[in-house]
Protein backbone atom coordinates (compact mmCIF):
# COMPACT_ATOMS: atom_id res chain seq x y z
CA UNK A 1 -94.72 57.91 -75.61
CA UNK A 2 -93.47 60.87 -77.16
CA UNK A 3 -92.62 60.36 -81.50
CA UNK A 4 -90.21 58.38 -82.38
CA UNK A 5 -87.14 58.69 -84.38
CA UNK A 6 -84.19 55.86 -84.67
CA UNK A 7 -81.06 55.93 -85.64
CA UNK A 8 -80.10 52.63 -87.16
CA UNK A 9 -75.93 51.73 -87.09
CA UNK A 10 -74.89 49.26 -89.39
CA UNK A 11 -70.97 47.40 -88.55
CA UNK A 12 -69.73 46.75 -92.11
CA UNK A 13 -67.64 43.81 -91.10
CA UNK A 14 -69.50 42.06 -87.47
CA UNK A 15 -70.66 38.30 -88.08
CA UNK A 16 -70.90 36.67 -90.97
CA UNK A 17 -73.91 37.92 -92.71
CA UNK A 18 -74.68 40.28 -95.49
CA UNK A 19 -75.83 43.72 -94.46
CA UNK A 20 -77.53 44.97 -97.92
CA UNK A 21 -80.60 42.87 -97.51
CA UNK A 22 -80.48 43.99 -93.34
CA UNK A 23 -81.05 47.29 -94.74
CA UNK A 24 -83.85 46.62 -97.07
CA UNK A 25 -85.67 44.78 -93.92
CA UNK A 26 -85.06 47.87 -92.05
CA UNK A 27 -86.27 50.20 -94.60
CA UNK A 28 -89.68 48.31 -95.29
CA UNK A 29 -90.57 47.40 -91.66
CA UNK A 30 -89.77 50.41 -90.37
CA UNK A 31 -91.78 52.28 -92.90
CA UNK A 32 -94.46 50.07 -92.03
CA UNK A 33 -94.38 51.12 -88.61
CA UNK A 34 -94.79 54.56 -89.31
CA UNK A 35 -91.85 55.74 -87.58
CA UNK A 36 -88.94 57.78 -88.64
CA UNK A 37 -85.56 57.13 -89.17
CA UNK A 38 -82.05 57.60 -90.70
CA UNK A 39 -79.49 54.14 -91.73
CA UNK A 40 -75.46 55.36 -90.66
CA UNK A 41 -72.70 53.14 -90.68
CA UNK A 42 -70.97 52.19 -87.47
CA UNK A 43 -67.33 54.42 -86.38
CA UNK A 44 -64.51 52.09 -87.65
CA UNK A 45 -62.34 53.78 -85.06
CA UNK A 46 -65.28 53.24 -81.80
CA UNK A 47 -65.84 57.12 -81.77
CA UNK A 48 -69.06 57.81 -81.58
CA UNK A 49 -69.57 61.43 -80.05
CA UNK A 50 -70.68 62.56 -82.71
CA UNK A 51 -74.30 60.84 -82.10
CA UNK A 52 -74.44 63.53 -79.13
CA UNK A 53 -75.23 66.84 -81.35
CA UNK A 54 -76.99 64.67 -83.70
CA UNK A 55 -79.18 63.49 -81.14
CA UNK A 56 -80.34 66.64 -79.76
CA UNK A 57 -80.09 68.37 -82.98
CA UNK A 58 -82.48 66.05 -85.06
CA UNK A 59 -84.52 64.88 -81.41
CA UNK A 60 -83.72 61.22 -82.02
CA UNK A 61 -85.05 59.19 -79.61
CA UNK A 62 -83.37 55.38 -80.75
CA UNK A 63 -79.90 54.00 -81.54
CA UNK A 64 -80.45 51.00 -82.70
CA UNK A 65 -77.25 49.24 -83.38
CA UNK A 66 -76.84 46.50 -85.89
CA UNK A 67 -73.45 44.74 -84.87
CA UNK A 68 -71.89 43.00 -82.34
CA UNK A 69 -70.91 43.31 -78.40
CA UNK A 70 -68.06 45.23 -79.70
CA UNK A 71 -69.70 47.90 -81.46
CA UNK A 72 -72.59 47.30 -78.71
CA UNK A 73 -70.18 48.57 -76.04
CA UNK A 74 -69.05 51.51 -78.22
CA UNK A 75 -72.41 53.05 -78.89
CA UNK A 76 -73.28 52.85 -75.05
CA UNK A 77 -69.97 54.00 -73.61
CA UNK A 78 -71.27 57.49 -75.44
CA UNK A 79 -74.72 57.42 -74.30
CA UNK A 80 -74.41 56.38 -71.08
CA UNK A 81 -75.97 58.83 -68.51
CA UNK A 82 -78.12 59.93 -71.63
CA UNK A 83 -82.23 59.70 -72.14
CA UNK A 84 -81.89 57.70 -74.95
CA UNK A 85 -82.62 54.09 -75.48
CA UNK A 86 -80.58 51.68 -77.48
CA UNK A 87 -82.16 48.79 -79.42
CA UNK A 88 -79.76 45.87 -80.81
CA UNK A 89 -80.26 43.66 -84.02
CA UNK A 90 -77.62 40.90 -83.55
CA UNK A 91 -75.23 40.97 -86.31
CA UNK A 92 -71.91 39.90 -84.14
CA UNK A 93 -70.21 36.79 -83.89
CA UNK A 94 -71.00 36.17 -80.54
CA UNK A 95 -73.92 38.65 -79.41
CA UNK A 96 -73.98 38.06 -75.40
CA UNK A 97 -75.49 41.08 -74.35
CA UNK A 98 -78.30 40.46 -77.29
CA UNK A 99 -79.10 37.15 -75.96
CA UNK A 100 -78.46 37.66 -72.22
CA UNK A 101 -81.63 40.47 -72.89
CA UNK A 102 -83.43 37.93 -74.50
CA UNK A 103 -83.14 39.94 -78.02
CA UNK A 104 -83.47 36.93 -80.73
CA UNK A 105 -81.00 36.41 -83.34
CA UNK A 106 -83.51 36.91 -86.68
CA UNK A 107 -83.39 40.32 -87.44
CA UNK A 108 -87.08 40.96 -88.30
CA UNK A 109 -87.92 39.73 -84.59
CA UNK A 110 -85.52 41.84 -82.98
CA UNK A 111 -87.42 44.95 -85.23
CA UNK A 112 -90.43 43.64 -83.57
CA UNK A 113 -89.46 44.08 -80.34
CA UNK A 114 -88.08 47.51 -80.84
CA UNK A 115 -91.32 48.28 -82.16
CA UNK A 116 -92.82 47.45 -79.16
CA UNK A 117 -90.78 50.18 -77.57
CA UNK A 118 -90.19 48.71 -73.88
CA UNK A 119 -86.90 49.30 -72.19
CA UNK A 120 -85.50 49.43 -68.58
CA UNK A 121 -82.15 50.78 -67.55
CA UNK A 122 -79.30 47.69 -67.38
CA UNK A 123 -75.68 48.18 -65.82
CA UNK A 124 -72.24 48.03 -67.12
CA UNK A 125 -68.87 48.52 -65.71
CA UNK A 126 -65.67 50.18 -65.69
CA UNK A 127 -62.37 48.37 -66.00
CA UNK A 128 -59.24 51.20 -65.74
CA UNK A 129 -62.36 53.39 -66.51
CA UNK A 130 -62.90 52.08 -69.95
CA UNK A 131 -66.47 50.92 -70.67
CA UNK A 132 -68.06 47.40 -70.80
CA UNK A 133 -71.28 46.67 -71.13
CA UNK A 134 -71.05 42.78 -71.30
CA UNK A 135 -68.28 40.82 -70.24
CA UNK A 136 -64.33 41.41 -69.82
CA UNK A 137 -61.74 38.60 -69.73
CA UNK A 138 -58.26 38.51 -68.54
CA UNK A 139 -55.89 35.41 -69.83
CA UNK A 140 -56.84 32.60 -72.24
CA UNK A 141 -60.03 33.95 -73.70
CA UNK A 142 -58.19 37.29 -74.35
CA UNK A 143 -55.45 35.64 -76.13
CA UNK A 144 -58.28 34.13 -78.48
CA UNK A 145 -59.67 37.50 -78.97
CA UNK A 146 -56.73 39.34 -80.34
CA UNK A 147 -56.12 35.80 -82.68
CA UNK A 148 -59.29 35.85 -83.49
CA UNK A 149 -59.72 40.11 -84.65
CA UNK A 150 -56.83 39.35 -87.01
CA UNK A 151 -58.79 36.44 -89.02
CA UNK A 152 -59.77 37.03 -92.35
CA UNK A 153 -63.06 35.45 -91.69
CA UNK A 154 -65.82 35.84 -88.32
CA UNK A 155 -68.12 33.71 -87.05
CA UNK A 156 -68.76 31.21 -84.58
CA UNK A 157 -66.54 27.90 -86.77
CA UNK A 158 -63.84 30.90 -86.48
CA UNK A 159 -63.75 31.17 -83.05
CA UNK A 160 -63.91 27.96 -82.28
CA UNK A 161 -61.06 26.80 -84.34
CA UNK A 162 -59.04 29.55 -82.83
CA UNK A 163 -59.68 28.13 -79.20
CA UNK A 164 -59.02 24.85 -80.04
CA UNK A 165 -55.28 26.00 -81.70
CA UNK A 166 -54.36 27.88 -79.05
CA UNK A 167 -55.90 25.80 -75.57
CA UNK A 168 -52.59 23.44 -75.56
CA UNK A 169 -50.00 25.46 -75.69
CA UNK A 170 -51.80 28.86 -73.48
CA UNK A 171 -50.05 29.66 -70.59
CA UNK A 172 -51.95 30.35 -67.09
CA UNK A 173 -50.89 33.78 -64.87
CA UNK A 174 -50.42 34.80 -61.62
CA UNK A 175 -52.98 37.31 -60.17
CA UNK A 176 -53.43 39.29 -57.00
CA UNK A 177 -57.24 39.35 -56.39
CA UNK A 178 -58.16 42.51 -54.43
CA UNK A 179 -61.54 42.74 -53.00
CA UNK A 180 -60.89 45.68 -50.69
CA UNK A 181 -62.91 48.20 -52.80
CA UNK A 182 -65.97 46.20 -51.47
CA UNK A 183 -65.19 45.02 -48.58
CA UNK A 184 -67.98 46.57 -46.39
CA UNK A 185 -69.91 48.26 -48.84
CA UNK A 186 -73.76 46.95 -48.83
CA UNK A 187 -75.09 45.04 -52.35
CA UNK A 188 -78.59 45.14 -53.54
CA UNK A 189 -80.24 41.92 -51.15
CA UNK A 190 -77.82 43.61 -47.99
CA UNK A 191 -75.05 40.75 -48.65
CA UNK A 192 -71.70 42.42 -48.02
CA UNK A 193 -69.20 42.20 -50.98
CA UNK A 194 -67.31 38.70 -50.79
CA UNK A 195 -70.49 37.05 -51.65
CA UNK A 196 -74.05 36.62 -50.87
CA UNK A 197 -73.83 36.84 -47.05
CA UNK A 198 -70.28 37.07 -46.73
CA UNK A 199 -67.47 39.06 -44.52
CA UNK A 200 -65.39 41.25 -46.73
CA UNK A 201 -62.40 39.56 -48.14
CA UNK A 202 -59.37 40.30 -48.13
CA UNK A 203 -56.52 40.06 -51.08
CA UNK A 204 -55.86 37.10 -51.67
CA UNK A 205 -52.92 35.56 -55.29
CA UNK A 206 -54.29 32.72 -57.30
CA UNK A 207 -52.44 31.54 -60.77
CA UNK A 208 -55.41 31.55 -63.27
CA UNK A 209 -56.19 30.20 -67.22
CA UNK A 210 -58.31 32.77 -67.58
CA UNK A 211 -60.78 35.16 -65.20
CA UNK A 212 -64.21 36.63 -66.50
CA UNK A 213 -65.89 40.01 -65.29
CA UNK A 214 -69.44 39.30 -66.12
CA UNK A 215 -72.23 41.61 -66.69
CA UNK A 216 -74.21 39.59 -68.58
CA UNK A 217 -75.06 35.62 -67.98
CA UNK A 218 -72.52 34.33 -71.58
CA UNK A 219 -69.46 34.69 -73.40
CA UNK A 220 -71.94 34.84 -76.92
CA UNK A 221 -73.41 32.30 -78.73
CA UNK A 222 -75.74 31.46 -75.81
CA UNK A 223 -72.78 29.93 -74.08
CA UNK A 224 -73.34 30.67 -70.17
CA UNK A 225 -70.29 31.29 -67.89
CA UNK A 226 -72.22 33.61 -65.07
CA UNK A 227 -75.74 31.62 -64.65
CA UNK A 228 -76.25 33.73 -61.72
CA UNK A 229 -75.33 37.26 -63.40
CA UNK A 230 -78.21 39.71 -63.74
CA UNK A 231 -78.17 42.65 -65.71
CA UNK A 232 -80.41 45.28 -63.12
CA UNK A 233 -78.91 43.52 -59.78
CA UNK A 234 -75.48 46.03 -59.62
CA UNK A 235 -73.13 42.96 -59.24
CA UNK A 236 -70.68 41.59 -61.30
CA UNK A 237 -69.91 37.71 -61.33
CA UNK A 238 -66.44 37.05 -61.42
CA UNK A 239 -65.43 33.85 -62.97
CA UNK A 240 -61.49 32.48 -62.13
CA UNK A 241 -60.45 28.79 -63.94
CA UNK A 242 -57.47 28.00 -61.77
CA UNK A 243 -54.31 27.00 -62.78
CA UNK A 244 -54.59 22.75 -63.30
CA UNK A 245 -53.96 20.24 -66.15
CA UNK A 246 -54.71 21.00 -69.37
CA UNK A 247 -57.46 18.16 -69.17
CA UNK A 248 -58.86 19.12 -65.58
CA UNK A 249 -58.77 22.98 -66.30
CA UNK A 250 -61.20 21.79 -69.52
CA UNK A 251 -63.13 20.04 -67.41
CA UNK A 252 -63.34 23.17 -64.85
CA UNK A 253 -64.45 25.45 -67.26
CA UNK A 254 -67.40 22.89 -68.97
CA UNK A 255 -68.46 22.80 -65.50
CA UNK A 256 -68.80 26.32 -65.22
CA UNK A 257 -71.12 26.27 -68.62
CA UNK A 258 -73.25 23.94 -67.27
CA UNK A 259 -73.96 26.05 -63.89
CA UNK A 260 -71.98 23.31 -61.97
CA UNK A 261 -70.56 25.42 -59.25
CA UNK A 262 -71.83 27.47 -57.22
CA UNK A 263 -71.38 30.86 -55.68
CA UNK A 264 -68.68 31.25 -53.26
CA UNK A 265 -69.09 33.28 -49.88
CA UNK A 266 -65.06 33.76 -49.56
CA UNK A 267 -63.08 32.98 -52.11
CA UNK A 268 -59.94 33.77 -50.52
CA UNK A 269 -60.78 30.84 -48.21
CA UNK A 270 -61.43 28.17 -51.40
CA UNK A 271 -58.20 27.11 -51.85
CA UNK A 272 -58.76 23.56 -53.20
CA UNK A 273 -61.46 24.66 -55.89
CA UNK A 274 -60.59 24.60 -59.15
CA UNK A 275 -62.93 27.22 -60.08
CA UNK A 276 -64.36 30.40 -57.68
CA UNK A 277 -67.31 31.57 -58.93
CA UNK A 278 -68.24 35.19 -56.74
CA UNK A 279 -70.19 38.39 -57.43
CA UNK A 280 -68.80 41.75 -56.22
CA UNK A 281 -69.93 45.15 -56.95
CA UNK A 282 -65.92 46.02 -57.00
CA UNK A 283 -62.77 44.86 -57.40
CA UNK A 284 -58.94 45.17 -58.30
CA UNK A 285 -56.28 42.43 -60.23
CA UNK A 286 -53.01 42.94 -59.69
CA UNK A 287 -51.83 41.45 -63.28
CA UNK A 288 -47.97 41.21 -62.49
CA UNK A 289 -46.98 39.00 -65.72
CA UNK A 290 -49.10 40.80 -68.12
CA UNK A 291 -51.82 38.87 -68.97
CA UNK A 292 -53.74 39.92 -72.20
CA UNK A 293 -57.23 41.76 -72.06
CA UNK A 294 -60.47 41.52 -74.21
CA UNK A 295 -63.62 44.27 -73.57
CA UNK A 296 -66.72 42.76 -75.40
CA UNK A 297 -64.77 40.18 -77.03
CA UNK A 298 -62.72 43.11 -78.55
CA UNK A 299 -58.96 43.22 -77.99
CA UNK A 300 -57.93 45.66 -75.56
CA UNK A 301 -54.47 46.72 -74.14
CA UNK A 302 -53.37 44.90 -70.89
CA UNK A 303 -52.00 46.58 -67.73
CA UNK A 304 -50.09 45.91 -64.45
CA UNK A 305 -53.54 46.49 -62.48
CA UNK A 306 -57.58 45.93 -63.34
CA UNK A 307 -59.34 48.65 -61.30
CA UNK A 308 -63.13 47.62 -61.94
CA UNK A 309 -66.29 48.96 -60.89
CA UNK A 310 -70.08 48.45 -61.85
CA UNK A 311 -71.89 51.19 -62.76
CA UNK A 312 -75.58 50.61 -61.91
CA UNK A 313 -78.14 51.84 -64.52
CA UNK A 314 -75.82 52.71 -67.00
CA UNK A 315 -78.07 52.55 -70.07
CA UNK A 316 -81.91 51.92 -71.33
CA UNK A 317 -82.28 49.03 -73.03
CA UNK A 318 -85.33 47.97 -75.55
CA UNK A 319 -86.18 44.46 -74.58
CA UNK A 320 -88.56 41.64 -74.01
């Protein structure tokens, strides 16, 4: 392994915790380690091309980025395609991609295991060719995101009291689901798009609470809503909670936590599910009534259609 040098990003504002003493743990264990390394602070506005010169310039070989999926998803859009890895200390409210990589919440163990230096390459996705690295959502949990980035407070008792205010009076949305841009193209295990073993599908409208694009396994928090996602496999799980009662849509999406349901081979052809749980390497939603958008749990600006894509070994990840 060539010499090190990292690149530590701090997010002023992600989560809930203080940052001062983060960077006094930084500065002692990474002295310790005997490796170099600058502190920065994180790109209020998400720019970060900057790193780009910097890297090559300075021959930094970590970005490690101290935040949350938000500012996760920022850092990598940039690097992606690069030879650099990222490392992430979780410092977000919600911290999927973190825990989906089985980084640990406590700072000084998620040093330790960028110590130990091991990564391998993870995907993302495109949706309208903007960057995620985690886990997009279209309808009720986007609605809670752009709530939720105007409270004067983070954290996890924020969120959740957000949800809760705005679950009874949410509207659901109609939705043209367009698996075309799969149909017939091969996934990793030879299942054709549609599902594991399935035909290609064709488009098919569904009126929805909310639908997920998942990367990852979670929404944050350790929360699962893709048990079968996997970051390396160049799929994406795509989650829809169908239009229902306010109690039995509830109910739908527990279910879905708990790894109740299981993957669908056609979901065109599941009409009396109340969830359809399906993996894809590509797809399009027609969003006709303008449902609202969320990339990484960040607020995003909605559109008329969702053109989405995976993007296989989009970055190098240090791990477990």
């Amino acid at each position: 392994m060539k010499e090190r040098k990292i690149i530590y990003l701090i997010n002023p504002i992600s989560g809930t915790r203080g940052k001062s003493s983060l960077q006094e743990l930084i500065t002692k264990k990474t002295r310790e380690a005997g490796i170099e390394f600058s502190i920065r602070p994180t790109d209020a506005a998400g720019n970060y091309d900057f790193l780009i010169p910097l890297i090559e310039k300075e021959k930094v070989t970590d970005i490690v980025i101290c935040g949350g999926d938000g500012t996760v998803s920022a850092v990598a859009s940039a690097l992606t395609g690069r030879d650099i890895r990222i490392g992430i200390i979780p410092m977000g409210s919600g911290n999927g991609l973190a825990f989906a990589a089985g980084i640990p919440k406590h700072p000084a163990q998620a040093l330790d295991i960028l110590f130990a230096g091991k990564d391998s390459f993870i995907d993302a996705f495109l949706i309208n060719e903007r960057f995620s690295c985690m886990l997009c959502g279209i309808g009720f949990d986007a609605e809670v995101a752009h709530h939720f980035a105007r409270e004067p407070r983070r954290g996890l008792r924020t969120y959740i009291k957000v949800s809760l205010s705005h679950f009874f009076k949410a509207r659901c949305y109609r939705f043209d689901i367009d698996l075309s841009a799969a149909a017939g193209a091969p996934s990793p295990g030879g299942a054709q798009a549609g599902g594991p073993g399935g035909a290609p599908t064709p488009v098919f409208p569904v009126e929805a609470f909310f639908i997920n694009i998942a990367n990852g396994n979670q929404f944050g928090n350790n929360v699962t809503i893709a048990p079968k996602a996997d970051l390396h496999d160049g799929l994406l799980d795509i989650i829809i909670i169908k239009k229902a009662g306010r109690l039995k849509m509830m109910i739908s999406a527990i279910r879905q936590v708990l790894g109740g349901y299981k993957l669908t081979a056609h979901p065109s052809s599941s009409g009396t599910k109340n969830a359809l749980y399906f993996q894809v390497p590509a797809l399009t939603i027609n969003n006709p009534e303008g449902a609202p958008l969320h990339i990484d749990g960040d607020p995003a600006p909605s559109a008329g259609i969702f053109r989405i894509r995976v993007v296989p070994k989009a970055i190098r990840l240090i791990q477990p």
